[in-house]
N, C-alpha and C. Protein backbone atom coordinates (compact mmCIF):
# COMPACT_ATOMS: atom_id res chain seq x y z
N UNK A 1 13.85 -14.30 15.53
CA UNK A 1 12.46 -14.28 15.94
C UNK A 1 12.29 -13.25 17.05
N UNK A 2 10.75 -12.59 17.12
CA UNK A 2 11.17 -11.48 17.93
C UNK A 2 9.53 -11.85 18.63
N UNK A 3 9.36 -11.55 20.33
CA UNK A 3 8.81 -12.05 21.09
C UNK A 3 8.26 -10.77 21.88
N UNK A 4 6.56 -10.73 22.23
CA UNK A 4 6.10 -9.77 23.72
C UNK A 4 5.21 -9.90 23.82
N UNK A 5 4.75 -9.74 25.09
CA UNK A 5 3.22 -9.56 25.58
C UNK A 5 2.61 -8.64 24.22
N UNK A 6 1.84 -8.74 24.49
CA UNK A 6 0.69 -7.81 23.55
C UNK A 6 0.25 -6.25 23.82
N UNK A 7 0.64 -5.49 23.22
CA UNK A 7 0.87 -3.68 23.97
C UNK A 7 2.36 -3.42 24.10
N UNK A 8 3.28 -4.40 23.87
CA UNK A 8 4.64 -3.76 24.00
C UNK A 8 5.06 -3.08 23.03
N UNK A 9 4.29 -3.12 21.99
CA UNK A 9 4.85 -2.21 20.50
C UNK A 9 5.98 -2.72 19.53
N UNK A 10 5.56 -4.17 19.59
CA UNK A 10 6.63 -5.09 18.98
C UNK A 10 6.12 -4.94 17.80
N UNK A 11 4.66 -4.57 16.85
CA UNK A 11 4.47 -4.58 15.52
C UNK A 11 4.92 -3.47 15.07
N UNK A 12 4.76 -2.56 15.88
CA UNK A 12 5.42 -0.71 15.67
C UNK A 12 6.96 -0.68 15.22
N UNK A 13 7.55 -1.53 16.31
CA UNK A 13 9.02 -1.13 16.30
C UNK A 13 9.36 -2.17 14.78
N UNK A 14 8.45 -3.07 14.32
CA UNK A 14 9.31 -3.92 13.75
C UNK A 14 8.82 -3.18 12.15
N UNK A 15 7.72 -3.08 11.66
CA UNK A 15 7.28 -1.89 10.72
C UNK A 15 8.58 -0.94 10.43
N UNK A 16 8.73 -0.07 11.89
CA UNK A 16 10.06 0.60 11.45
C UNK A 16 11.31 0.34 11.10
N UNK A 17 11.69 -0.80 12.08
CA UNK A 17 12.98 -1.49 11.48
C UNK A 17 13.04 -1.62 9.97
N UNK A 18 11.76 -2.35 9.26
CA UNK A 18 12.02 -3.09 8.08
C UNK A 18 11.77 -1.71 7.27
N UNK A 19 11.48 -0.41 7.85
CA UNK A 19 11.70 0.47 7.02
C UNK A 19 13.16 0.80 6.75
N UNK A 20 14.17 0.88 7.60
CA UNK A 20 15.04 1.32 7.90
C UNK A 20 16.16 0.17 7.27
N UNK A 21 15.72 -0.97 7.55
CA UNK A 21 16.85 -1.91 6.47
C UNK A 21 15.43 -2.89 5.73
N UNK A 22 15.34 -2.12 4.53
CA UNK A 22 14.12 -2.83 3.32
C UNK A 22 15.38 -4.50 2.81
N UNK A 23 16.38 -4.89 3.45
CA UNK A 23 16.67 -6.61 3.43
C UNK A 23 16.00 -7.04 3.68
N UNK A 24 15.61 -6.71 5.34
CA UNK A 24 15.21 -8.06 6.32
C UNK A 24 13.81 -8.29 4.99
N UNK A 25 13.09 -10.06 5.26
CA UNK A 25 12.01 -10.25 5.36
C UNK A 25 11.23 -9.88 6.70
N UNK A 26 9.44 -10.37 6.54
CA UNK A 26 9.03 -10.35 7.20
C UNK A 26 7.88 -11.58 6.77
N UNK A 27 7.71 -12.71 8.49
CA UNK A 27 7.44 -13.56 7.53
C UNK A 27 5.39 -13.70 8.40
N UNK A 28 4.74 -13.48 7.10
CA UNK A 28 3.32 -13.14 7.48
C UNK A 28 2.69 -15.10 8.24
N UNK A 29 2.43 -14.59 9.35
CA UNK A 29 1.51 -15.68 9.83
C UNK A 29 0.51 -16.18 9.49
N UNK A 30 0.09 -17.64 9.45
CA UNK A 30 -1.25 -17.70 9.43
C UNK A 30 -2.19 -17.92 10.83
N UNK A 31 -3.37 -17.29 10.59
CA UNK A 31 -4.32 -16.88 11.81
C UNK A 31 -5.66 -17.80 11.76
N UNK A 32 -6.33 -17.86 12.49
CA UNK A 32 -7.77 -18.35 12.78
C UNK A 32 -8.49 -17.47 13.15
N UNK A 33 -8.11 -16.37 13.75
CA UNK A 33 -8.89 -14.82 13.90
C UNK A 33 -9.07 -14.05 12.74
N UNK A 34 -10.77 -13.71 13.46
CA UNK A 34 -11.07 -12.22 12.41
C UNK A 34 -9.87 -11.68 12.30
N UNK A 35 -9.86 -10.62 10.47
CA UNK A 35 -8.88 -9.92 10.92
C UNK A 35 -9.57 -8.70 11.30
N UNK A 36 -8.83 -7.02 11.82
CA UNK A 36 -8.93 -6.18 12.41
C UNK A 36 -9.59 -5.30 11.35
N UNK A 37 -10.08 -4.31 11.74
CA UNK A 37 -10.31 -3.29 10.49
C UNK A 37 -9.52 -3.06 9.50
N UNK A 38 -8.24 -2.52 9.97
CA UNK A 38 -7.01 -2.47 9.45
C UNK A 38 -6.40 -3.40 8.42
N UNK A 39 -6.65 -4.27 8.64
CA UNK A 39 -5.61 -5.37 8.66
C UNK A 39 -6.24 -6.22 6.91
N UNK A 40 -5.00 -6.55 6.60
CA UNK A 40 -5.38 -7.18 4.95
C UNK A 40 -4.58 -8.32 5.32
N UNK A 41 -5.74 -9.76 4.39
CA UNK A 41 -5.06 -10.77 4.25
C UNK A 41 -3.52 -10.68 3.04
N UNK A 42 -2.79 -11.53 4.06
CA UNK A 42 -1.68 -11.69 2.80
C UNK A 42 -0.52 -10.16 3.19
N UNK A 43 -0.82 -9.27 3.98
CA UNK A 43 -0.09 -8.42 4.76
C UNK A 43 0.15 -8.76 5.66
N UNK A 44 -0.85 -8.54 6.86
CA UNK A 44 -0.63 -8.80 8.37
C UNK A 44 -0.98 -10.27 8.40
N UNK A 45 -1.61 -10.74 7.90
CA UNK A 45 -1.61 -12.53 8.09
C UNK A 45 -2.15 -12.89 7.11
N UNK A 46 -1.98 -14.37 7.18
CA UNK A 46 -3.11 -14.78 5.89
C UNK A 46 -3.93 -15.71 6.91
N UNK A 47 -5.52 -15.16 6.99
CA UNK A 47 -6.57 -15.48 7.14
C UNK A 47 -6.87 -17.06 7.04
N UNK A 48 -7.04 -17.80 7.98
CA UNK A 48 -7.94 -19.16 7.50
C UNK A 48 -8.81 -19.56 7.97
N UNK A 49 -9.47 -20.43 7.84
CA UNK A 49 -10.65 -21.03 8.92
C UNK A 49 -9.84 -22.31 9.47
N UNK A 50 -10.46 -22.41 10.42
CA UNK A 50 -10.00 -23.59 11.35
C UNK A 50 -9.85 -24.89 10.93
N UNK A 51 -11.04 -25.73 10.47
CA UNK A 51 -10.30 -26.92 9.75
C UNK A 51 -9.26 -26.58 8.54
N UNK A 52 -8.54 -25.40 7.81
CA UNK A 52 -7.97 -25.74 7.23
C UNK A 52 -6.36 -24.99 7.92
N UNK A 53 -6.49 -24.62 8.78
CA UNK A 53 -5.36 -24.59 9.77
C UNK A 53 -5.26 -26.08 10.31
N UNK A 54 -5.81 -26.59 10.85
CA UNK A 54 -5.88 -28.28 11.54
C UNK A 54 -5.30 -29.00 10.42
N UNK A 55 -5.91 -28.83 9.26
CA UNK A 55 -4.98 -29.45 7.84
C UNK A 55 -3.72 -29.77 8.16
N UNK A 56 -3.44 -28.26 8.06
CA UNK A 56 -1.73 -27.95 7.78
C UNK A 56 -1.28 -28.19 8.92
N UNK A 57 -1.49 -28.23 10.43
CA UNK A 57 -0.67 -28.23 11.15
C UNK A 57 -0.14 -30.08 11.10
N UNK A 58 -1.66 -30.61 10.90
CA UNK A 58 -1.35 -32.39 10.76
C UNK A 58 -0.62 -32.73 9.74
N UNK A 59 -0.63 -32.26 8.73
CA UNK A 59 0.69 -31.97 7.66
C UNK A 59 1.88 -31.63 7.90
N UNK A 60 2.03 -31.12 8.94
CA UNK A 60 3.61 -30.75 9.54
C UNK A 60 3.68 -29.61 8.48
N UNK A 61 3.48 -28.97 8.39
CA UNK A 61 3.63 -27.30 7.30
C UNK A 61 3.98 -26.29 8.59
N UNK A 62 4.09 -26.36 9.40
CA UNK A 62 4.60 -25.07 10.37
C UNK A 62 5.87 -25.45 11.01
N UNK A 63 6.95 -24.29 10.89
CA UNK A 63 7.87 -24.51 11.68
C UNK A 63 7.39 -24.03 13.29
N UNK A 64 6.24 -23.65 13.44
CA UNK A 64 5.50 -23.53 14.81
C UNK A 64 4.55 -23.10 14.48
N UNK A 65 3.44 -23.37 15.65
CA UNK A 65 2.43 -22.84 15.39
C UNK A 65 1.57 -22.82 17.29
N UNK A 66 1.00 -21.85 17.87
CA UNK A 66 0.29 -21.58 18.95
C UNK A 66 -1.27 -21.33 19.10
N UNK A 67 -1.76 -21.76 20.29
CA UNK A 67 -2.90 -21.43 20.30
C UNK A 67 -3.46 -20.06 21.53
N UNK A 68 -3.46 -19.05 21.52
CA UNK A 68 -3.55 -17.89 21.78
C UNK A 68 -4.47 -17.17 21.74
N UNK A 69 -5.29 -16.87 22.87
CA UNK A 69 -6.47 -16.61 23.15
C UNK A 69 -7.58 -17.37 22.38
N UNK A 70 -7.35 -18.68 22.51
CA UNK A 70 -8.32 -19.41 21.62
C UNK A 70 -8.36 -19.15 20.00
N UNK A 71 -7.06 -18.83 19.36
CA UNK A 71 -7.00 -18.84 18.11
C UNK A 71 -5.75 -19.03 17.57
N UNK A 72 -5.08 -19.98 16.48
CA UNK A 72 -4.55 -20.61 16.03
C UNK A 72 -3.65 -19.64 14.99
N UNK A 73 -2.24 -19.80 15.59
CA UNK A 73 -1.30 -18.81 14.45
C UNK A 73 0.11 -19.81 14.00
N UNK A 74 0.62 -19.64 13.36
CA UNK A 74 1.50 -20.44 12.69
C UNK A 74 2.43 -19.85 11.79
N UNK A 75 3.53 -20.19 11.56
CA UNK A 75 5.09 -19.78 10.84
C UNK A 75 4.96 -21.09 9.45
N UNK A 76 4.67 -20.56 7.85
CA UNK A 76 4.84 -22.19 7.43
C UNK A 76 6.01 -22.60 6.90
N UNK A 77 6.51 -23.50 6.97
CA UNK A 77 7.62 -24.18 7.05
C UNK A 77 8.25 -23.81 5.43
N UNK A 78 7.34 -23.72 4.77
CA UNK A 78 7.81 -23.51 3.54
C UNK A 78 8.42 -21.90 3.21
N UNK A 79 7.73 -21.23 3.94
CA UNK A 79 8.12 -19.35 4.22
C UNK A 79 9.76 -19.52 4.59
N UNK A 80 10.24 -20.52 5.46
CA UNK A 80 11.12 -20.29 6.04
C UNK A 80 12.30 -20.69 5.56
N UNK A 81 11.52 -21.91 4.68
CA UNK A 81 12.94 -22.72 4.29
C UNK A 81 13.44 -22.11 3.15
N UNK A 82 12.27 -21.18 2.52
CA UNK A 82 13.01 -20.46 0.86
C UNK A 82 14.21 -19.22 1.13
N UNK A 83 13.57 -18.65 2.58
CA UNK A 83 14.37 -17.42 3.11
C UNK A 83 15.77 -18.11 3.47
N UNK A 84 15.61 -19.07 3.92
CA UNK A 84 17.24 -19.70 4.51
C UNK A 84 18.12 -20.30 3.23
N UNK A 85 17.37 -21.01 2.56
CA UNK A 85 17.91 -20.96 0.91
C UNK A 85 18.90 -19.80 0.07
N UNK A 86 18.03 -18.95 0.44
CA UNK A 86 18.42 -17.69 -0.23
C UNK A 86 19.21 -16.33 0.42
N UNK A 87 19.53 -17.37 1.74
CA UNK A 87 20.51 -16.10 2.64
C UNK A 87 19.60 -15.04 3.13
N UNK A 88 18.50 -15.20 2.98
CA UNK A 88 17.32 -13.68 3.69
C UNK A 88 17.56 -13.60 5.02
N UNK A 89 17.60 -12.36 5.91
CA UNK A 89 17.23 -12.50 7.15
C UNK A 89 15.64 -12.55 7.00
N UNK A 90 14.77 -13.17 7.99
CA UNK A 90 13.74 -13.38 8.07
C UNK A 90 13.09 -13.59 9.46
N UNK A 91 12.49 -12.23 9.55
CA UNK A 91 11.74 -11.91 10.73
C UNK A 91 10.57 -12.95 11.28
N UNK A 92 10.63 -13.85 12.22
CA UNK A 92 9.34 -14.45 12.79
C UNK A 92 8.48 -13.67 13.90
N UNK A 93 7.78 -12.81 13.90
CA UNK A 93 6.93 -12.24 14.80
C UNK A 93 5.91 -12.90 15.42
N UNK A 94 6.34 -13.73 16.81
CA UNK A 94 5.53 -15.34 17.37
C UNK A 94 5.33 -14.84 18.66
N UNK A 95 4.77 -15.67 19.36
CA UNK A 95 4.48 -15.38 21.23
C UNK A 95 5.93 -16.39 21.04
N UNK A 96 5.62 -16.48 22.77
CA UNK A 96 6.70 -17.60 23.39
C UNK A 96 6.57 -18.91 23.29
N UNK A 97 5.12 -19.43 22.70
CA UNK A 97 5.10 -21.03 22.65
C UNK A 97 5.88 -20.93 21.26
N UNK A 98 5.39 -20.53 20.45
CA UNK A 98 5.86 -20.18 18.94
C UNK A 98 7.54 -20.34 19.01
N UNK A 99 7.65 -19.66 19.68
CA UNK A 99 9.47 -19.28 20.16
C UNK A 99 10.23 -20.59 20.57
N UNK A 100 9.65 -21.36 21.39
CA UNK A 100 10.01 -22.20 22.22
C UNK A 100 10.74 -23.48 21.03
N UNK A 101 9.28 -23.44 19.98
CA UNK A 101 9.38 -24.79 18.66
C UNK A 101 10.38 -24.02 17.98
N UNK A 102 10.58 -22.79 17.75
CA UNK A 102 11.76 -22.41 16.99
C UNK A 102 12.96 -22.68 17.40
N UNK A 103 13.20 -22.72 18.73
CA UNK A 103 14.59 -22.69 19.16
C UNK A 103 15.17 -24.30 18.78
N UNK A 104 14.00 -25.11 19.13
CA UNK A 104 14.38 -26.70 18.90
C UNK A 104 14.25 -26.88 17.98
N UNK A 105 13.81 -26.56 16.34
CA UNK A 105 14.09 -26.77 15.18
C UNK A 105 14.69 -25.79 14.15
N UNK A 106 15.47 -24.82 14.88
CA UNK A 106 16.50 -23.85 13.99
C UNK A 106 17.01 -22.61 15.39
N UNK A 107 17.96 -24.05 16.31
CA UNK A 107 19.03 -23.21 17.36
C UNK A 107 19.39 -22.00 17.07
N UNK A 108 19.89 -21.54 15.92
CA UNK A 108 20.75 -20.81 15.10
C UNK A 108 19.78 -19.54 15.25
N UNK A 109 18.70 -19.32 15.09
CA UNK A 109 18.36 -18.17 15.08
C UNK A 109 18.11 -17.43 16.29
N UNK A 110 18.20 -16.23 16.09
CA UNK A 110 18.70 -14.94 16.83
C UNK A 110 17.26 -14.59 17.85
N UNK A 111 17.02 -14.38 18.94
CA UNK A 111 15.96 -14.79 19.95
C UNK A 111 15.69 -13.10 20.44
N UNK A 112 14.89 -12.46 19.82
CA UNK A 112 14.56 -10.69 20.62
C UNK A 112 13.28 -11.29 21.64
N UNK A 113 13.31 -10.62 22.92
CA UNK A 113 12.15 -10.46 23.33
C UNK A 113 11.91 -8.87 23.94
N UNK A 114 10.46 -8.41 23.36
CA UNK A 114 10.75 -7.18 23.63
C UNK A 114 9.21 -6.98 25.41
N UNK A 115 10.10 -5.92 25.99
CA UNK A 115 9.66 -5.91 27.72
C UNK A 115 8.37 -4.34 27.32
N UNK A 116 7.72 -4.26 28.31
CA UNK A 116 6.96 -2.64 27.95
C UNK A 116 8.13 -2.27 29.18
N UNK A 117 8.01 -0.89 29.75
CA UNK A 117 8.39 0.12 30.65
C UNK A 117 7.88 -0.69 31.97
N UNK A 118 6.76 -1.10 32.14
CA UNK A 118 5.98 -1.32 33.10
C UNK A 118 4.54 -1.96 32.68
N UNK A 119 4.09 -2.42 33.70
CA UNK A 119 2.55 -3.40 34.01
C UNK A 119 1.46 -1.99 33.22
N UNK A 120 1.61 -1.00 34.28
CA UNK A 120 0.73 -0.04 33.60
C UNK A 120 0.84 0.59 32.49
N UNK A 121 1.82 1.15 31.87
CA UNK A 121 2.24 1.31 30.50
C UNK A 121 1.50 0.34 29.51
N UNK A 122 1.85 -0.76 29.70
CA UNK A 122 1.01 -1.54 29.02
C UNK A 122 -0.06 -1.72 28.82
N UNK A 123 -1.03 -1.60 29.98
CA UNK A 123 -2.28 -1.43 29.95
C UNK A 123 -2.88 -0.58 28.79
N UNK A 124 -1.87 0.77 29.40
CA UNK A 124 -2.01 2.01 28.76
C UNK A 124 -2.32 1.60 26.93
N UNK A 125 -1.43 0.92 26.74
CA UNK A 125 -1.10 0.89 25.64
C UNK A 125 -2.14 0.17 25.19
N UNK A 126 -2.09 -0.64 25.28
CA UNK A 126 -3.49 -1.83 25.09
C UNK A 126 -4.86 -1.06 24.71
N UNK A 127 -5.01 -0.16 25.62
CA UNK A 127 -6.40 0.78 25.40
C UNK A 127 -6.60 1.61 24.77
N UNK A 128 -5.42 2.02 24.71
CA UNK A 128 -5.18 3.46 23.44
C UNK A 128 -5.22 3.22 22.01
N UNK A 129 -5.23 1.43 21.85
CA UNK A 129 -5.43 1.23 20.68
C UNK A 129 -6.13 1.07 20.24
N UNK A 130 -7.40 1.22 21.03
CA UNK A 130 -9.10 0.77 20.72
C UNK A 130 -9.15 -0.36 20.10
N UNK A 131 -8.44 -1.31 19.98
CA UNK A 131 -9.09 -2.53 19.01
C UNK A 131 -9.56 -3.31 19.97
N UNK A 132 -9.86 -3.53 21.15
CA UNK A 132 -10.05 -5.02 21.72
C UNK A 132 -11.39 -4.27 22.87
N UNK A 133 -12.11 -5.62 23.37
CA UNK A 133 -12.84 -5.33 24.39
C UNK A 133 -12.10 -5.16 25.64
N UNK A 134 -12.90 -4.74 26.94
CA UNK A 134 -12.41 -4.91 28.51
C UNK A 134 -12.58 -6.44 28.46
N UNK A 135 -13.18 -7.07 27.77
CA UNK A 135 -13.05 -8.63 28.15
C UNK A 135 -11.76 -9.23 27.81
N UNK A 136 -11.88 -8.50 26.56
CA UNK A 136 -9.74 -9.45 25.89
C UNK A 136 -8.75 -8.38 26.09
N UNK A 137 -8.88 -7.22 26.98
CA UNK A 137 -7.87 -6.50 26.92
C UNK A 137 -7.41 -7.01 28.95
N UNK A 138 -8.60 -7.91 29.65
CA UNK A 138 -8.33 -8.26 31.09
C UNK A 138 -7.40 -9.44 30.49
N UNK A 139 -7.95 -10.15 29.28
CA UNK A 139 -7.04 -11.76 29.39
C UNK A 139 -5.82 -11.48 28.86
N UNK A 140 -5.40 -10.50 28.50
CA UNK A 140 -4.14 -10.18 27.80
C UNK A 140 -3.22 -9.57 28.82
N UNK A 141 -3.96 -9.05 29.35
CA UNK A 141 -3.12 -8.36 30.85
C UNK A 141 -3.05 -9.80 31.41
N UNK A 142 -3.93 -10.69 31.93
CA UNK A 142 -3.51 -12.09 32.73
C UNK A 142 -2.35 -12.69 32.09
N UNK A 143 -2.45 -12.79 30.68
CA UNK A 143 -1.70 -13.79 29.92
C UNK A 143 0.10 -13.01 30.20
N UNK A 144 0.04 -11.50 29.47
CA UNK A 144 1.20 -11.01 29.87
C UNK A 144 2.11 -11.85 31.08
N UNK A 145 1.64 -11.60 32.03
CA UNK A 145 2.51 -12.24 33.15
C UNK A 145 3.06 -13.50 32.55
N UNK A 146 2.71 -14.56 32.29
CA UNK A 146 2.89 -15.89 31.74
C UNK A 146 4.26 -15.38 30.99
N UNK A 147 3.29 -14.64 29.55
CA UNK A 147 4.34 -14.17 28.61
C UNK A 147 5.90 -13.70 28.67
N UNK A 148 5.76 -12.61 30.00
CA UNK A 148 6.94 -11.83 30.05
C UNK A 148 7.87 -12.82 31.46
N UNK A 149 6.91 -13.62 32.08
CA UNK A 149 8.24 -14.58 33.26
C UNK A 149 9.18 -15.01 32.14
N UNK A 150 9.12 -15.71 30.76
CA UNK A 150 9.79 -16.57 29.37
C UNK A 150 11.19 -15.65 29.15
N UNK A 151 11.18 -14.17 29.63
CA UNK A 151 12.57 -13.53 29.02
C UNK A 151 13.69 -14.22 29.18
N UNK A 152 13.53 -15.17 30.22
CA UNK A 152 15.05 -15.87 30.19
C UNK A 152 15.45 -16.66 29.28
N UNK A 153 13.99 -17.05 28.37
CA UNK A 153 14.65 -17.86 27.24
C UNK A 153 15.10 -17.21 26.03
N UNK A 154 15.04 -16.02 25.61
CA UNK A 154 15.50 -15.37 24.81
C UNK A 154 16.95 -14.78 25.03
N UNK A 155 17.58 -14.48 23.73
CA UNK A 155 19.11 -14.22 23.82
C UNK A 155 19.26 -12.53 24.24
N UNK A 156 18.20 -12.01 23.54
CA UNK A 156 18.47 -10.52 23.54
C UNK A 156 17.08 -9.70 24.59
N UNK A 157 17.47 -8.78 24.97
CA UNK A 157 15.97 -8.20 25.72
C UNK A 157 15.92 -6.87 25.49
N UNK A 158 15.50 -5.93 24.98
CA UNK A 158 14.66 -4.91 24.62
C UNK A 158 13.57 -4.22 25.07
N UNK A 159 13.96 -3.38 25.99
CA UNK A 159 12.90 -2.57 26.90
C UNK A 159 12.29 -1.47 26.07
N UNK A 160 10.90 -1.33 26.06
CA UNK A 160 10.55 -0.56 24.80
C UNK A 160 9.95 0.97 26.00
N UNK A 161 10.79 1.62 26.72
CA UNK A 161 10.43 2.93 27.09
C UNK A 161 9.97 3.97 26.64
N UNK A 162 11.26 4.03 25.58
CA UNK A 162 11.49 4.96 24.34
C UNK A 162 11.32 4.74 22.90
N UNK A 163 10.12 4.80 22.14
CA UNK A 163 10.62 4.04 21.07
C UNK A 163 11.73 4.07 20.03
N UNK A 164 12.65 5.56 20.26
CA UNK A 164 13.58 5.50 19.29
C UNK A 164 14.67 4.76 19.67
N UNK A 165 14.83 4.79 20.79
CA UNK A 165 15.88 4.04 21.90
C UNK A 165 15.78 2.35 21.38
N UNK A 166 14.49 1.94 21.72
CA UNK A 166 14.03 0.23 21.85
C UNK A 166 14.26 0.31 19.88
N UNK A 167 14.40 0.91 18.95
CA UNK A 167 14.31 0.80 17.80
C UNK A 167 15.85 0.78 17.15
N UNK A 168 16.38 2.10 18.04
CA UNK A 168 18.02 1.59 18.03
C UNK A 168 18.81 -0.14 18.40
N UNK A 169 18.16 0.25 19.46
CA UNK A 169 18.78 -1.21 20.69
C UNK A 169 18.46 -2.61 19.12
N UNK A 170 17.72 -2.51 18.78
CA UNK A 170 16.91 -3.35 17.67
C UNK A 170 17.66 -3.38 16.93
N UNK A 171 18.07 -2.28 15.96
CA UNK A 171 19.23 -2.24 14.88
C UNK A 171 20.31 -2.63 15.07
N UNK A 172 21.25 -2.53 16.22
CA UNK A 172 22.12 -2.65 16.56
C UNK A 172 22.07 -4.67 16.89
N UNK A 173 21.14 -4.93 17.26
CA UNK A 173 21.33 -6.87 17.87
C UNK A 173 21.58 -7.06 15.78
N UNK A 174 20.88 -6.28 15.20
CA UNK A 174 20.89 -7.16 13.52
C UNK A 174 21.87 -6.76 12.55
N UNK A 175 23.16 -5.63 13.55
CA UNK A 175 23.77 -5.33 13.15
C UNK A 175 25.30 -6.00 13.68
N UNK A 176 25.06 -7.11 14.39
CA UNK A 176 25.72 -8.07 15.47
C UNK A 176 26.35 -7.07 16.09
N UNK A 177 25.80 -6.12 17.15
CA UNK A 177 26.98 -4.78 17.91
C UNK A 177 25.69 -4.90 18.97
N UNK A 178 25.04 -6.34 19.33
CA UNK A 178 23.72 -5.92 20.54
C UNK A 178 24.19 -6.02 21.76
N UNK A 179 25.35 -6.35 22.00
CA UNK A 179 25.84 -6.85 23.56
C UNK A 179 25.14 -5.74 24.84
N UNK A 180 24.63 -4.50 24.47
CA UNK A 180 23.75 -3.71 25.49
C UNK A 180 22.71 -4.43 26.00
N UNK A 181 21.74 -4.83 24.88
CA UNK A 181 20.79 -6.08 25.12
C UNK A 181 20.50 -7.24 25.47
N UNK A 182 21.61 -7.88 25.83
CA UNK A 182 22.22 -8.88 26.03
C UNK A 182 21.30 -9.37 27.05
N UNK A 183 20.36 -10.76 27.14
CA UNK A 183 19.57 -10.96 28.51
C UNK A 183 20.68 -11.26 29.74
N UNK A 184 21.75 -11.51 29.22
CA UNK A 184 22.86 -11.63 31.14
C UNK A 184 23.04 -10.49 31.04
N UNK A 185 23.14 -9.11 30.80
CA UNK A 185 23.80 -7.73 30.64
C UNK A 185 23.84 -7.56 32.24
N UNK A 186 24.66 -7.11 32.79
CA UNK A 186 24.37 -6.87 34.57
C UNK A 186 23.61 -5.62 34.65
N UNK A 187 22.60 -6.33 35.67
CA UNK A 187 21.61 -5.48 36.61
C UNK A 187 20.55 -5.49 35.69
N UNK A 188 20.03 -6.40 34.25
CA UNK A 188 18.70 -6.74 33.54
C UNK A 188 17.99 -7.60 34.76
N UNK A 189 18.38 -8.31 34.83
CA UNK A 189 17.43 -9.03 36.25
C UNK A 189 16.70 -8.62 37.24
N UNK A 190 17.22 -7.04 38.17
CA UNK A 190 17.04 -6.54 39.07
C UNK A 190 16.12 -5.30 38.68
N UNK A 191 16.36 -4.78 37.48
CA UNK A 191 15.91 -4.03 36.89
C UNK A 191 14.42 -4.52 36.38
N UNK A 192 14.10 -5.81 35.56
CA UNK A 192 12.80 -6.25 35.50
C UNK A 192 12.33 -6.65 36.45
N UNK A 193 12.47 -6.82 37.79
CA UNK A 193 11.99 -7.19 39.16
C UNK A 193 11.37 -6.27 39.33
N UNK A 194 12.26 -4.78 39.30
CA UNK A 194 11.54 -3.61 39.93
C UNK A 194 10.71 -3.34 38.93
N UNK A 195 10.77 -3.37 37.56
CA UNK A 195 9.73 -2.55 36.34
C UNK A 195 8.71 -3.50 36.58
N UNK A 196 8.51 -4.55 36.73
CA UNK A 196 7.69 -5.82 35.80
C UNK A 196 7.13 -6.17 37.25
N UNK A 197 7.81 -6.65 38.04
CA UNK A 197 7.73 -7.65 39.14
C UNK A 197 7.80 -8.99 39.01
N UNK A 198 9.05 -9.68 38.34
CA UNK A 198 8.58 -10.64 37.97
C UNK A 198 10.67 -11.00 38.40
């Protein structure tokens, strides 16, 4: 499962990965949000309305599911269990609450969280993508903080400076050779103090 604030370029880097090894899955969420211009149901998510997300979650159908900026995303249990059946690696692209239900109902899987360069970088990033207002691009900057204090619960950490670099570092954790990434690696701690402040 792979984890970041919002602007770290975790959909970018992971697009490329699954170019680069066409194995992995990738496993599409379900949402309660519009989708984007861009964006097709059944690609980037599959689309629902709210009572029938409330359905499924009272059904127990998600191996997690979060509520995130006031909208409802979810992993379904059934996505996951066919991939583990069948030996797939299978990408979960979740926040950290999402993360949290994964770790307590499938230990076993492999924990990325990916960092930006910095507070402002991110910003940067956030805006350059034109999709969001100054209203949800301030709560995403608030929320970040929340988001990125959680790195300690992840196994691996991934600073996305560079993207060919943060795309390597990536290949290499799914190639079991990540020990660079490693969240104890010495001087990751001191190092996100000074980038992050946190």
């Amino acid at each position: 499962m792979i984890a970041a604030p919002s602007g770290a370029g975790k959909t970018s880097l992971l697009r490329a990965l699954m170019r680069r090894r066409p194995a992995l899955s990738f496993s599409v969420s379900c949402t309660t949000r519009p989708p984007r211009a861009h964006e097709r149901d059944g690609r980037d998510y599959h689309f629902i309305d709210r009572a029938e997300m409330d359905r499924l979650i009272a059904a127990g159908e998600f191996v997690e599911h979060a509520n995130v900026f006031g909208n409802l995303y979810g992993t379904r249990r059934s996505v996951v269990e066919a991939a583990l059946a069948e030996g797939r690696d299978l990408i979960l692209e979740i926040d950290w609450q999402g993360a949290r239900q994964v770790r307590e109902r499938l230990p076993e899987a492999i924990q990325i969280f990916i960092l930006p360069p910095s507070r402002s970088e991110l910003e940067a990033r956030l805006r350059k993508r034109g999709t969001d207002s100054e209203e949800v691009i301030a709560r995403r900057l608030a929320e970040s903080d929340l988001e990125m204090s959680h790195w300690r619960d992840f196994d691996y950490i991934v600073i996305n400076r560079d993207f060919d670099r943060a795309l390597a570092d990536l290949e290499a954790i799914f190639e079991g050779h990540g020990e660079g990434s490693r969240k104890n690696r010495p001087g990751l701690e001191a190092e996100l103090q000074a980038i992050l402040g946190i």
